[in-house]
PDB file of N, CA and C in Angstrom:
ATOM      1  N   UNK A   1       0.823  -1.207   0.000  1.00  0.00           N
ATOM      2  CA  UNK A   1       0.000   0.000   0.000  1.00  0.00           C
ATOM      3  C   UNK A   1       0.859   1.261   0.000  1.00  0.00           C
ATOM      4  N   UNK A   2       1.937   1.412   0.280  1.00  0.00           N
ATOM      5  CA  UNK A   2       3.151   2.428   0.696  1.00  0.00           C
ATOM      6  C   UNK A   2       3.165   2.894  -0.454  1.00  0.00           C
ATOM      7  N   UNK A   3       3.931   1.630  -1.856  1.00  0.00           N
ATOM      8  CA  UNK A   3       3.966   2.197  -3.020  1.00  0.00           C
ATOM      9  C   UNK A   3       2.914   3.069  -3.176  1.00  0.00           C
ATOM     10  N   UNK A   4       1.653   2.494  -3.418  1.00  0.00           N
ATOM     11  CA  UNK A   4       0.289   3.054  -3.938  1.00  0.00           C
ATOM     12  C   UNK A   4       0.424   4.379  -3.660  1.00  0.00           C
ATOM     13  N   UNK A   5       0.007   4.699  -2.252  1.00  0.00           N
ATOM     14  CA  UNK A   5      -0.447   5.747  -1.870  1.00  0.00           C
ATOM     15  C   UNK A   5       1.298   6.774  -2.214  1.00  0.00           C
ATOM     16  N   UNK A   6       2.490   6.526  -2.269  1.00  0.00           N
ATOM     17  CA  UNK A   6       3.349   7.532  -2.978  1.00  0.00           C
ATOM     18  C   UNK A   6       3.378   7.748  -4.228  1.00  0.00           C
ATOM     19  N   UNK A   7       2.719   6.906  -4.648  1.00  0.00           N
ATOM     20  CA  UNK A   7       2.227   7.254  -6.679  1.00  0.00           C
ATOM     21  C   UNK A   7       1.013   7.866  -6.687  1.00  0.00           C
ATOM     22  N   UNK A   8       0.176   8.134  -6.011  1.00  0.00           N
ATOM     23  CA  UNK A   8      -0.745   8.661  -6.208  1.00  0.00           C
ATOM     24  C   UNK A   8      -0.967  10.011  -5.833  1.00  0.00           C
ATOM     25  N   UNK A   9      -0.164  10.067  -4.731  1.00  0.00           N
ATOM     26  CA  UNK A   9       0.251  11.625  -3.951  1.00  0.00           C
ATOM     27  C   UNK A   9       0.928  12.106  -4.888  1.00  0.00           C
ATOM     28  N   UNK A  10       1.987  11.800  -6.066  1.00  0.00           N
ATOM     29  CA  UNK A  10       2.908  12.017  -7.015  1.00  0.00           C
ATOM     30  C   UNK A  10       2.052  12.586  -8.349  1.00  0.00           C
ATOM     31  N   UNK A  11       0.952  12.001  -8.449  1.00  0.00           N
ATOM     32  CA  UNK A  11      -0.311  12.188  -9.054  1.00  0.00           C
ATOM     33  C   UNK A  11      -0.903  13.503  -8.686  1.00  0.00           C
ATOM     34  N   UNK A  12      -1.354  13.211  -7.134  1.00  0.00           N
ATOM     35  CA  UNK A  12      -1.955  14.404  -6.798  1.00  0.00           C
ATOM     36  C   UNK A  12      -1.163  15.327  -6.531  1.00  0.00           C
ATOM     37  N   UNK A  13       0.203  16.011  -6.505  1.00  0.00           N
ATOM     38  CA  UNK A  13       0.840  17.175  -6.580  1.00  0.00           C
ATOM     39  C   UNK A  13       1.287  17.607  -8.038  1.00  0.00           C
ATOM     40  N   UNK A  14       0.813  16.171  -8.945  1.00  0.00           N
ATOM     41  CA  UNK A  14       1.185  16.935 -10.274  1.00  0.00           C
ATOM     42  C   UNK A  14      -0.024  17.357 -10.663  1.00  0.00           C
ATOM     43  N   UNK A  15      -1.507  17.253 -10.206  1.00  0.00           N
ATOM     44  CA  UNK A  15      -2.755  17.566 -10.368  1.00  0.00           C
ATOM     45  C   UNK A  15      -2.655  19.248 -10.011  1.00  0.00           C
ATOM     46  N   UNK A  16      -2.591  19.284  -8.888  1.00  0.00           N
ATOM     47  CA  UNK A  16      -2.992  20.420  -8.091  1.00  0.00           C
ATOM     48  C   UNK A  16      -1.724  21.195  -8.884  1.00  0.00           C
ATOM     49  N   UNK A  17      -0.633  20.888  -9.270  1.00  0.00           N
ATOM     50  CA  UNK A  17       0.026  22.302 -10.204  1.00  0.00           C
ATOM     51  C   UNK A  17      -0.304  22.227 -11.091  1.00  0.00           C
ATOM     52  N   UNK A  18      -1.009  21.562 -12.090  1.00  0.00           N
ATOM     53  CA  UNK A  18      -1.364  21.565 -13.267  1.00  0.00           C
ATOM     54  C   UNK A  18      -3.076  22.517 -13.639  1.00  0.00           C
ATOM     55  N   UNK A  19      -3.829  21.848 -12.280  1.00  0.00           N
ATOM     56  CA  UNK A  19      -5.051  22.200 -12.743  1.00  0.00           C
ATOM     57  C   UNK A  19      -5.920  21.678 -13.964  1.00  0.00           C
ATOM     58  N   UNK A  20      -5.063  20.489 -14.451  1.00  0.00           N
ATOM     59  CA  UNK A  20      -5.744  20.495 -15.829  1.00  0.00           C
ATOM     60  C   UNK A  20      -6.957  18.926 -15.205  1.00  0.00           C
ATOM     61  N   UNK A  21      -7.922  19.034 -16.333  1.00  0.00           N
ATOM     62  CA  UNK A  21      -9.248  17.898 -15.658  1.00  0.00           C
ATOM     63  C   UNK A  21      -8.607  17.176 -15.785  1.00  0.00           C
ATOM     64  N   UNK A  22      -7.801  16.322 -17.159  1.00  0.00           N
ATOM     65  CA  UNK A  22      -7.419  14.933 -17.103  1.00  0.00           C
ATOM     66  C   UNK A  22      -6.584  14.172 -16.070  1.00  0.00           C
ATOM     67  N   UNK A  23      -6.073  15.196 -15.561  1.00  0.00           N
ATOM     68  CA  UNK A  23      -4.836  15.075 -14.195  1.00  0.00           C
ATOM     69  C   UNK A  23      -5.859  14.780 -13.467  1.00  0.00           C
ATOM     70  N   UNK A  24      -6.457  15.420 -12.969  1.00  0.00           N
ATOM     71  CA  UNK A  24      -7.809  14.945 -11.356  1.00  0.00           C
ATOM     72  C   UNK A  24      -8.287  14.040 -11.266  1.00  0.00           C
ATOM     73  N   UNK A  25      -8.800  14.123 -12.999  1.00  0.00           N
ATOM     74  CA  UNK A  25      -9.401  12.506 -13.423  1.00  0.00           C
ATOM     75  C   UNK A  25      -8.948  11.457 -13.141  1.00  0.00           C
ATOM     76  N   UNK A  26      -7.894  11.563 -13.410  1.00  0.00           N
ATOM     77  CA  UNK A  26      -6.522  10.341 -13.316  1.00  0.00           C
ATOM     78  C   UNK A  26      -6.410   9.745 -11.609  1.00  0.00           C
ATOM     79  N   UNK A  27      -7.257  10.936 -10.843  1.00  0.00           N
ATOM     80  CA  UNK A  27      -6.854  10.401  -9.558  1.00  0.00           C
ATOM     81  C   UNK A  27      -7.842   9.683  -8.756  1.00  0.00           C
ATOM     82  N   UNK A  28      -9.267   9.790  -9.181  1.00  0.00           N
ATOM     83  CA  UNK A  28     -10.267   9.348  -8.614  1.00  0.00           C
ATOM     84  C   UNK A  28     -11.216   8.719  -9.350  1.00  0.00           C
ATOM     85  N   UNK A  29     -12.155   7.458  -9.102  1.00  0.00           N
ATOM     86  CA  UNK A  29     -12.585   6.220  -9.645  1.00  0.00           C
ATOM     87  C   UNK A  29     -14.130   7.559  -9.438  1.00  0.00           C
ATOM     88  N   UNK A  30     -14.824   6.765 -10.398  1.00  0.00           N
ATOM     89  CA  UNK A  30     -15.689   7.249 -11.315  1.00  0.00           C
ATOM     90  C   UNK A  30     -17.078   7.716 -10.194  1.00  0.00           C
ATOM     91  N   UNK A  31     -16.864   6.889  -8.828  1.00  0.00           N
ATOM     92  CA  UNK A  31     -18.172   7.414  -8.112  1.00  0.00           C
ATOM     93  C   UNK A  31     -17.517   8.092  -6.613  1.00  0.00           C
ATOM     94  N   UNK A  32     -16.100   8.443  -6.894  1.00  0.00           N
ATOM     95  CA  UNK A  32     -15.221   8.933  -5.507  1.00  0.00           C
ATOM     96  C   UNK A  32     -16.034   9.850  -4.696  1.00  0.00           C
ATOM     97  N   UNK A  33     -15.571   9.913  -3.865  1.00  0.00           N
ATOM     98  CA  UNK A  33     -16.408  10.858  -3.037  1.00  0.00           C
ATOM     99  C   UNK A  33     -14.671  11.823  -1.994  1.00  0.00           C
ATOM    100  N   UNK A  34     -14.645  13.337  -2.238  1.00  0.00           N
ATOM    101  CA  UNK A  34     -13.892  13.816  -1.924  1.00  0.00           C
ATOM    102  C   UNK A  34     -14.450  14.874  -0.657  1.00  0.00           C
ATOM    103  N   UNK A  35     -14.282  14.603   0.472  1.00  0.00           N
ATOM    104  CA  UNK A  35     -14.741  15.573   1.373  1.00  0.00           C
ATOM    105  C   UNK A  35     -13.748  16.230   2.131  1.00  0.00           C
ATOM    106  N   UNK A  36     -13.800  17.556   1.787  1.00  0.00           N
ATOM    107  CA  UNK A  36     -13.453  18.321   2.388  1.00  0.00           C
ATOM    108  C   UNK A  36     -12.755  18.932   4.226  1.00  0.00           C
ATOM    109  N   UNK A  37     -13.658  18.438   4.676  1.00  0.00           N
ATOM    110  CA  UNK A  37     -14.160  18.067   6.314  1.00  0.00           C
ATOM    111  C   UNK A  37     -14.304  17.152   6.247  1.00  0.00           C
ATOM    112  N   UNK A  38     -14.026  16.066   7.398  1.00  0.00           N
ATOM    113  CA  UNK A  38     -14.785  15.079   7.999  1.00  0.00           C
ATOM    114  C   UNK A  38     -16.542  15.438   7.893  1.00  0.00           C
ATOM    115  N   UNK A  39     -17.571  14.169   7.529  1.00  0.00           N
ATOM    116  CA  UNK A  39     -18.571  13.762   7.662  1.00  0.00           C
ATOM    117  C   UNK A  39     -19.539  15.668   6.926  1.00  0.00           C
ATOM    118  N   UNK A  40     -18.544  15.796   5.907  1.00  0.00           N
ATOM    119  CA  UNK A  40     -19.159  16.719   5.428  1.00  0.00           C
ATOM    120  C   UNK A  40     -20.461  16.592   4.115  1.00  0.00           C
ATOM    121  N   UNK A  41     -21.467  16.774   4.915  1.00  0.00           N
ATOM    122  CA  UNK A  41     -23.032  16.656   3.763  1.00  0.00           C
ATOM    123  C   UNK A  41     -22.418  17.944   2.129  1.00  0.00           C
ATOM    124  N   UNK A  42     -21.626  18.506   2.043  1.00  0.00           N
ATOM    125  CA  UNK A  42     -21.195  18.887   1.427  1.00  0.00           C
ATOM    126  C   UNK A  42     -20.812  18.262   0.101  1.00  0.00           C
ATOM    127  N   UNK A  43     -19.826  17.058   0.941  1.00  0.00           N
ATOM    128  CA  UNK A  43     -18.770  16.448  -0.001  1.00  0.00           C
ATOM    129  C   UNK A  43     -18.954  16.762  -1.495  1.00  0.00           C
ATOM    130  N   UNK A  44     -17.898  16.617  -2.414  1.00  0.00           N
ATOM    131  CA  UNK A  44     -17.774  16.349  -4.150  1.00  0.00           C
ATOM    132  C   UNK A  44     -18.222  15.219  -4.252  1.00  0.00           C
ATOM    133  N   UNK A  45     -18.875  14.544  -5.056  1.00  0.00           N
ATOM    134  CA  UNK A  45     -19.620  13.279  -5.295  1.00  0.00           C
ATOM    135  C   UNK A  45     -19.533  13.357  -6.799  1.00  0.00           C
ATOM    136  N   UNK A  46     -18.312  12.174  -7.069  1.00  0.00           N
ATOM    137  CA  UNK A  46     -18.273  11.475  -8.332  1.00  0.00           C
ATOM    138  C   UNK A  46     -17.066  12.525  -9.209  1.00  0.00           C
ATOM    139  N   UNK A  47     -16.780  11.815  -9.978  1.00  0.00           N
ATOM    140  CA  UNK A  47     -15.542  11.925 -10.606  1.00  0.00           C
ATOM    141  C   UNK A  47     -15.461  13.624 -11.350  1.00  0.00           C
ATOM    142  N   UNK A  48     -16.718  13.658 -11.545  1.00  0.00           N
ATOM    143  CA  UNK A  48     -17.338  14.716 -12.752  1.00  0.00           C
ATOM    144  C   UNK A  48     -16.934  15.940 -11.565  1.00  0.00           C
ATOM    145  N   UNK A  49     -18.264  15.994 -10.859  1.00  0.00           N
ATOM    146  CA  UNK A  49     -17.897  16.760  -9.813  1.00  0.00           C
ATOM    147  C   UNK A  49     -16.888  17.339  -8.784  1.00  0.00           C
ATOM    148  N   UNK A  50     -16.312  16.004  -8.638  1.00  0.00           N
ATOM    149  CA  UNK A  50     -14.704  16.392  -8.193  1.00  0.00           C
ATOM    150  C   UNK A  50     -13.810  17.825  -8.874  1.00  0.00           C
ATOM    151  N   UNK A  51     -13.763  17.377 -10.100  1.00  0.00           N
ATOM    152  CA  UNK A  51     -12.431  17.883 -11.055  1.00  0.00           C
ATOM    153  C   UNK A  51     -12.794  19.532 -11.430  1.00  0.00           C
ATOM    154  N   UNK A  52     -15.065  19.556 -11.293  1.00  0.00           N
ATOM    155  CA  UNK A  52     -15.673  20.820 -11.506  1.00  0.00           C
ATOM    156  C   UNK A  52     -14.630  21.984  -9.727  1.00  0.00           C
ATOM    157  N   UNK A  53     -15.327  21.040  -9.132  1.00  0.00           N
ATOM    158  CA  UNK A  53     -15.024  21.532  -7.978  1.00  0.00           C
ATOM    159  C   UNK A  53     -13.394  22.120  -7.602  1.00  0.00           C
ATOM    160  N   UNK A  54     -13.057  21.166  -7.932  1.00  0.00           N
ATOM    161  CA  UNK A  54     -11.490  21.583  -7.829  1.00  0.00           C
ATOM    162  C   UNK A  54     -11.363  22.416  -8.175  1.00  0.00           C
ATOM    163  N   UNK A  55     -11.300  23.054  -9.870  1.00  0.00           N
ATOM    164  CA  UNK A  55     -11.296  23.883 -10.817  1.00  0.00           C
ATOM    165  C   UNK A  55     -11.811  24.982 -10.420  1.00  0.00           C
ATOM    166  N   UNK A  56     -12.910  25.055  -9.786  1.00  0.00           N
ATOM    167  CA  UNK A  56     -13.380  26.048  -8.829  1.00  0.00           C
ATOM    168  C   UNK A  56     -12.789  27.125  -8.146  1.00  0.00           C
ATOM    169  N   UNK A  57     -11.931  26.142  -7.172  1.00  0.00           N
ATOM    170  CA  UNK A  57     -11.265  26.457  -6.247  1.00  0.00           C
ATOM    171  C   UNK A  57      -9.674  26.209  -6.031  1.00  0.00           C
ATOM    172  N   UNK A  58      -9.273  26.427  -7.467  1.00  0.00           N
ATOM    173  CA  UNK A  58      -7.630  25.940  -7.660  1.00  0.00           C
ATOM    174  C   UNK A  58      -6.969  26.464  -7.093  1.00  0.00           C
ATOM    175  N   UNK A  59      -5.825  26.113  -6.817  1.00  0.00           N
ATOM    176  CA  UNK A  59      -4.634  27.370  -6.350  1.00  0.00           C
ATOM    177  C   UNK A  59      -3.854  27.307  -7.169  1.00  0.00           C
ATOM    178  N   UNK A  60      -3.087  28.267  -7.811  1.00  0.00           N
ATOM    179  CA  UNK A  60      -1.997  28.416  -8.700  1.00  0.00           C
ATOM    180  C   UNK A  60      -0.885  27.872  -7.591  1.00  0.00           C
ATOM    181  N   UNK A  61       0.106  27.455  -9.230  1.00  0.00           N
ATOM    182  CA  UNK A  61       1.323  26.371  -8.804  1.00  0.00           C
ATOM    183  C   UNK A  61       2.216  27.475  -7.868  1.00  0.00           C
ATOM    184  N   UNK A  62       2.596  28.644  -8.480  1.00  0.00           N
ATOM    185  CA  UNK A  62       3.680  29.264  -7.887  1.00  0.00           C
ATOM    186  C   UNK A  62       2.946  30.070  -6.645  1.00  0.00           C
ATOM    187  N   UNK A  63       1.601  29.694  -5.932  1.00  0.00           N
ATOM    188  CA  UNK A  63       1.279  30.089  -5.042  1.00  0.00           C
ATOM    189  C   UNK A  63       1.385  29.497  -3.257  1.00  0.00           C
ATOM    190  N   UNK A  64       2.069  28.222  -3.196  1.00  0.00           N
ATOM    191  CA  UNK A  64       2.049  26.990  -2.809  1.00  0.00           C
ATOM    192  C   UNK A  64       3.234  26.278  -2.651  1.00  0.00           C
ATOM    193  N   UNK A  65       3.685  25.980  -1.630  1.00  0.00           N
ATOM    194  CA  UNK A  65       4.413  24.302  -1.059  1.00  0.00           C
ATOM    195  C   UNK A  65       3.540  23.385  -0.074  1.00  0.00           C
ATOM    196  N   UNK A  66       3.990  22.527  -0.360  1.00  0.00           N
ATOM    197  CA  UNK A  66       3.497  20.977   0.498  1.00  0.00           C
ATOM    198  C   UNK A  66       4.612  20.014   0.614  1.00  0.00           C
ATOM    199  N   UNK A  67       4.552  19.854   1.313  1.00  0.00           N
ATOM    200  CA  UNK A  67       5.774  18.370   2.187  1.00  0.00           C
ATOM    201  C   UNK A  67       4.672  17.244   2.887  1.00  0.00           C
ATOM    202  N   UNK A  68       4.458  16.072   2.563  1.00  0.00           N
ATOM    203  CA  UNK A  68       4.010  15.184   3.162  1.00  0.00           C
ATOM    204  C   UNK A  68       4.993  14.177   3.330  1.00  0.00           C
ATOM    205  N   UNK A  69       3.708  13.225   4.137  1.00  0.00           N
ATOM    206  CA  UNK A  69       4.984  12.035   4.894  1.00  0.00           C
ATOM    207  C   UNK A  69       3.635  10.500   4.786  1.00  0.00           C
ATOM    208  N   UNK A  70       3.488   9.673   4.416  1.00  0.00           N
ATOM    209  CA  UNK A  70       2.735   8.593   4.740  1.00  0.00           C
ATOM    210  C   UNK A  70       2.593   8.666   6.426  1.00  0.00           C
ATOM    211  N   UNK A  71       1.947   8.240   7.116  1.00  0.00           N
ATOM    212  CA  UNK A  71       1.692   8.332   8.375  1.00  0.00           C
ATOM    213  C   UNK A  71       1.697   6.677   8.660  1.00  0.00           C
ATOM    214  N   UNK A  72       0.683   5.769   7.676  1.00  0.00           N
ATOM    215  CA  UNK A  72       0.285   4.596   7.643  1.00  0.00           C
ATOM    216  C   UNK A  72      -0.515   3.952   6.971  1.00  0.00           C
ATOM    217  N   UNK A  73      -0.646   2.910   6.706  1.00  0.00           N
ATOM    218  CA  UNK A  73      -2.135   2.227   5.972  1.00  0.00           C
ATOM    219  C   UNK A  73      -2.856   1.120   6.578  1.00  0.00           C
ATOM    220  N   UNK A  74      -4.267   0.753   6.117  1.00  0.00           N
ATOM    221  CA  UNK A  74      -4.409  -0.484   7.104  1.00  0.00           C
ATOM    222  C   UNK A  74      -5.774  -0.879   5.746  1.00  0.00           C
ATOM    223  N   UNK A  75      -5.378  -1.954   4.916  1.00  0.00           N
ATOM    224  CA  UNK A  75      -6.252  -2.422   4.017  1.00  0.00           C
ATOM    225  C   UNK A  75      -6.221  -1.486   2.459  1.00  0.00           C
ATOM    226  N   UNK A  76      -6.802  -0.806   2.504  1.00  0.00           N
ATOM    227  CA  UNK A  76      -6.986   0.307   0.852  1.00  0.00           C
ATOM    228  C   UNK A  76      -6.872   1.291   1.911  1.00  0.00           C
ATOM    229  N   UNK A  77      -7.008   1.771   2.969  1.00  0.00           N
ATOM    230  CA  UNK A  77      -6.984   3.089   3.569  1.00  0.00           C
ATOM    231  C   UNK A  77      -5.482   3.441   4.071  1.00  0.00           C
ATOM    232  N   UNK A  78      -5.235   4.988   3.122  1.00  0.00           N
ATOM    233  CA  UNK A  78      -3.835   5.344   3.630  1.00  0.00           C
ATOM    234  C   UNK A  78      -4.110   6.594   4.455  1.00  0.00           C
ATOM    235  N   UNK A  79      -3.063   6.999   5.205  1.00  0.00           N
ATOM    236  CA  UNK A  79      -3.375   8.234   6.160  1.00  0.00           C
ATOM    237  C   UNK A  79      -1.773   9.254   5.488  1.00  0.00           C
ATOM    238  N   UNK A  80      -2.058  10.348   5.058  1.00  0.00           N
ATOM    239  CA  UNK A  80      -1.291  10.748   4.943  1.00  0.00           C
ATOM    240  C   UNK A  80      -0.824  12.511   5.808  1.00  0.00           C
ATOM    241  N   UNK A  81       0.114  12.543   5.872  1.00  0.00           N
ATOM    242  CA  UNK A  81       0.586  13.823   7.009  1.00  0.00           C
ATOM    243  C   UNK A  81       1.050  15.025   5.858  1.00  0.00           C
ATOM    244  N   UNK A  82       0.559  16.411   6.300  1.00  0.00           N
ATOM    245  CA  UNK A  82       1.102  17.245   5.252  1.00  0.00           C
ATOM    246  C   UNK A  82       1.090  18.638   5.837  1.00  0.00           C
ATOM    247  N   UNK A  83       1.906  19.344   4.982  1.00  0.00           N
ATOM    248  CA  UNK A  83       2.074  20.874   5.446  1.00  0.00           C
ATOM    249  C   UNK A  83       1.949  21.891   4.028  1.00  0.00           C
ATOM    250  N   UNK A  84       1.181  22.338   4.154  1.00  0.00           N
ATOM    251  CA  UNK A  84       0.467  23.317   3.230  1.00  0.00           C
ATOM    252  C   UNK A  84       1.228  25.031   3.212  1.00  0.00           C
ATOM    253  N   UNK A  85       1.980  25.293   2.895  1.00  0.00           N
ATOM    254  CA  UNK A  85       2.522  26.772   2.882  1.00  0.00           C
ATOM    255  C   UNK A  85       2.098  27.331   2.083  1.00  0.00           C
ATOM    256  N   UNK A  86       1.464  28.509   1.452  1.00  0.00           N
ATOM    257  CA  UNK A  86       1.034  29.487   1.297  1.00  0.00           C
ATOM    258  C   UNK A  86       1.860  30.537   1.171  1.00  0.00           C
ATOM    259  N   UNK A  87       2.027  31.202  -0.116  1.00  0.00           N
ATOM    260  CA  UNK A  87       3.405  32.151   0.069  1.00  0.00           C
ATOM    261  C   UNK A  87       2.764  33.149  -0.360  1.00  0.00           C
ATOM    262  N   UNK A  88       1.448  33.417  -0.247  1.00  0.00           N
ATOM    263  CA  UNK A  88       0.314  34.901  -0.724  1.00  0.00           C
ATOM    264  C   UNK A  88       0.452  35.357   1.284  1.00  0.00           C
ATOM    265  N   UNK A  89      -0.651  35.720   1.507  1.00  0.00           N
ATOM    266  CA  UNK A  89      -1.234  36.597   2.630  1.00  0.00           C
ATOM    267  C   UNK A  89      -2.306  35.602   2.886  1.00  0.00           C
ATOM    268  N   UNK A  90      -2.572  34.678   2.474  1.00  0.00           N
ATOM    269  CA  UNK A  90      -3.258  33.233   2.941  1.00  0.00           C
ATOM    270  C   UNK A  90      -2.649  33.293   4.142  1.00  0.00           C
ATOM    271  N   UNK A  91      -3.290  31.898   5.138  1.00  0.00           N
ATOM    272  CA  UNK A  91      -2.578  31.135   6.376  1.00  0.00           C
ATOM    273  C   UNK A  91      -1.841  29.748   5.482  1.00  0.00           C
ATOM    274  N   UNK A  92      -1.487  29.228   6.301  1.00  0.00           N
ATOM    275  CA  UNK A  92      -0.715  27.659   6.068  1.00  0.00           C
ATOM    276  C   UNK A  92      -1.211  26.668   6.894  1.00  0.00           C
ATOM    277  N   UNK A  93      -1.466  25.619   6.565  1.00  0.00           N
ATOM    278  CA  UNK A  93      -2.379  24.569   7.431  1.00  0.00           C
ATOM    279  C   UNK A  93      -1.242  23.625   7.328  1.00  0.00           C
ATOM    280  N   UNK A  94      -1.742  22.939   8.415  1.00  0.00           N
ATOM    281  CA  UNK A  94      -1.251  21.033   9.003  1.00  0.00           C
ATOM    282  C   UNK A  94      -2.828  20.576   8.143  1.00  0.00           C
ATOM    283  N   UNK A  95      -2.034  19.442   7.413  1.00  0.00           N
ATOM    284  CA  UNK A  95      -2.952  18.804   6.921  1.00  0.00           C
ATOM    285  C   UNK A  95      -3.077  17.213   7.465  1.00  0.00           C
ATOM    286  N   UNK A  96      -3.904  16.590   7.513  1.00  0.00           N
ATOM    287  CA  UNK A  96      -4.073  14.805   7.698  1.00  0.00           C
ATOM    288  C   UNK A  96      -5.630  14.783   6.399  1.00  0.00           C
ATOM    289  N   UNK A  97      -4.807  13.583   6.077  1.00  0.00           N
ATOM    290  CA  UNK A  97      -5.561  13.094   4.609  1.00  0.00           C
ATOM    291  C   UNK A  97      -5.427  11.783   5.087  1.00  0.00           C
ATOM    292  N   UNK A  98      -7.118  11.162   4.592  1.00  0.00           N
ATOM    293  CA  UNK A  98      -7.177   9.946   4.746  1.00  0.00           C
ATOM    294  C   UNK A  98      -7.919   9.637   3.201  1.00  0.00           C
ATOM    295  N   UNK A  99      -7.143   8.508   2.849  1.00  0.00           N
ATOM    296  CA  UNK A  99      -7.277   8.305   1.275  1.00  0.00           C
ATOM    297  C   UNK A  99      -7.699   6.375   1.145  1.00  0.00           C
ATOM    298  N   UNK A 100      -9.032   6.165  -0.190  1.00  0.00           N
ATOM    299  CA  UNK A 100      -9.453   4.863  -0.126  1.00  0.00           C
ATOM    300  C   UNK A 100      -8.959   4.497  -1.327  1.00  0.00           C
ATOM    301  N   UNK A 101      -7.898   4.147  -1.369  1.00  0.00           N
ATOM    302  CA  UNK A 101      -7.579   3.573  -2.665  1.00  0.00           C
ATOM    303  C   UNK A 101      -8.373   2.047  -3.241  1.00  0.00           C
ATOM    304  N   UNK A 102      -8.983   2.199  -4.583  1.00  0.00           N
ATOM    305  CA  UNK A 102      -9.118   1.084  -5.401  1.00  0.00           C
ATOM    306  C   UNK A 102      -8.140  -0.045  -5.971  1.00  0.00           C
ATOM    307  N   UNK A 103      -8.449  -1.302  -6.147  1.00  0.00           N
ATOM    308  CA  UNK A 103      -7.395  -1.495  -6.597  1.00  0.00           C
ATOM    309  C   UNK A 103      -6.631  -1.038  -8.317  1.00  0.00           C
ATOM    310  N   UNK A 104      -7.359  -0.364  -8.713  1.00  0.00           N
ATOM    311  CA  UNK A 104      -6.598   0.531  -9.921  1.00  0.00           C
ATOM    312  C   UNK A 104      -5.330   1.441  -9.360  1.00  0.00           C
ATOM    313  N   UNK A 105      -5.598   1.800  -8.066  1.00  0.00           N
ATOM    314  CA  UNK A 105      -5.242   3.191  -7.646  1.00  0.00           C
ATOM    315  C   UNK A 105      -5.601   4.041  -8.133  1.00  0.00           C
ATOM    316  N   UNK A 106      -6.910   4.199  -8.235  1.00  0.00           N
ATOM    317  CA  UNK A 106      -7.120   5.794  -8.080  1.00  0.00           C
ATOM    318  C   UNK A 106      -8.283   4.975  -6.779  1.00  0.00           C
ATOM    319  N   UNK A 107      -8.513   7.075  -5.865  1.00  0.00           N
ATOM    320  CA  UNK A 107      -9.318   6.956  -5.252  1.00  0.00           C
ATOM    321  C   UNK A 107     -10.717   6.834  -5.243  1.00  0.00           C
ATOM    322  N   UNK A 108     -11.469   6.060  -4.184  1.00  0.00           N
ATOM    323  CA  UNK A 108     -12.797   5.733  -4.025  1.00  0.00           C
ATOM    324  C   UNK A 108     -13.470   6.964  -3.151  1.00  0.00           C
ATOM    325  N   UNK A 109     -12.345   7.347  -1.851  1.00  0.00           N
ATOM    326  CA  UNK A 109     -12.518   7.993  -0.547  1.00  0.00           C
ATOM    327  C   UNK A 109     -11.470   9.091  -0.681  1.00  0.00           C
ATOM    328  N   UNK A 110     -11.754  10.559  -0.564  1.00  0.00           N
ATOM    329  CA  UNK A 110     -10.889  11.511   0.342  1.00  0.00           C
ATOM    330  C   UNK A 110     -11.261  12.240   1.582  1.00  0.00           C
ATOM    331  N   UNK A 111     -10.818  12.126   2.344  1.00  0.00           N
ATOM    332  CA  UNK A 111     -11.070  13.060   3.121  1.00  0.00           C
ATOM    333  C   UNK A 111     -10.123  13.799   3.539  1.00  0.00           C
ATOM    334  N   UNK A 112     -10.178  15.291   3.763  1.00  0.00           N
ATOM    335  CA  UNK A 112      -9.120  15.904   4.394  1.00  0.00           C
ATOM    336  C   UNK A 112      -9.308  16.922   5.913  1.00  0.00           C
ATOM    337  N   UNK A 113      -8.576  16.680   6.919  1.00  0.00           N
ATOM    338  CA  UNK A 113      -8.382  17.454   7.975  1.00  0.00           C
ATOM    339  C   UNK A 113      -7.354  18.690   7.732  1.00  0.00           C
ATOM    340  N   UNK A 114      -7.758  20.265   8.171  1.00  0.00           N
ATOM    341  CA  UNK A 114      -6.811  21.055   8.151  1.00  0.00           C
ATOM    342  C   UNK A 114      -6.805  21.977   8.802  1.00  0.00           C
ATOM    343  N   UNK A 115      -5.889  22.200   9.554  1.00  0.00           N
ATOM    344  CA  UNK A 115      -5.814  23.380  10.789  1.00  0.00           C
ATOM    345  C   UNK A 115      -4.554  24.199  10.429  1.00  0.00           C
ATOM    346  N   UNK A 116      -5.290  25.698  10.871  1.00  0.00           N
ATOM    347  CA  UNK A 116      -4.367  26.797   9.895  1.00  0.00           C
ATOM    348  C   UNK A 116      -3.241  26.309  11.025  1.00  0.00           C
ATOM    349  N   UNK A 117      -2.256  26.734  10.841  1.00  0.00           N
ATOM    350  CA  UNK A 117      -0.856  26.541  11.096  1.00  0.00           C
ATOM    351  C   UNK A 117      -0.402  28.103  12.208  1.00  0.00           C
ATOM    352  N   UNK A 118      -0.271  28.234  13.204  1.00  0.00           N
ATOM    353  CA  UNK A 118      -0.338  29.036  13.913  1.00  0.00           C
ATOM    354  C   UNK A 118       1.335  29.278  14.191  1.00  0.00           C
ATOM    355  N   UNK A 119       2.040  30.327  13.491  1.00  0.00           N
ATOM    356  CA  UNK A 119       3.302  30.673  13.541  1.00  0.00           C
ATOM    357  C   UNK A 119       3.946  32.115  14.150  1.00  0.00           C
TER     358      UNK A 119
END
């Protein structure tokens, strides 16, 4: 699962600088569900929606660093650890991502935790 989830994070940081749909696409199975928050009635629902959503709410590449670390896995579920910098007048968050990988690898499940970063 180690591999997986570092090819797919490799995926998802070439997504999020790219912005482009086929990249997003590439990362999530056709009925994924990406939430934002924990147990958020919100969530992105389905592949389509995902990549709208994203697009939405992109961040430009040269706006941005991230450093993650695998934390662990236990079955298709990986937990991953991350730090979000912000080099605008934004904050910077601690991130925890919990990710359901398929066996294709792409995702079924996202969820993400994030607390601004208090410096």
């Amino acid at each position: 699962m180690t591999d997986a989830i570092r090819q797919w994070m490799e995926k998802y940081i070439a997504a999020w600088e790219t912005n482009a749909p086929d990249d997003i696409r590439a990362l999530f199975a056709e009925d994924a569900v990406y939430a934002t928050r924990p147990y958020d009635p919100d969530a992105w629902r389905g592949r389509e929606q995902i990549v709208d959503r994203w697009i939405a709410s992109a961040d430009e590449p040269e706006d941005w660093r991230f450093e993650w670390s695998v934390l662990g896995s236990d079955g298709d579920l990986a937990f991953v650890q991350g730090r979000t910098t912000y080099l605008d007048d934004r904050p910077s968050y601690e991130n925890l991502w919990v990710v359901r990988l398929a066996p294709d690898g792409r995702a079924t499940a996202f969820t993400e935790w994030f607390m601004e970063r208090k410096t």
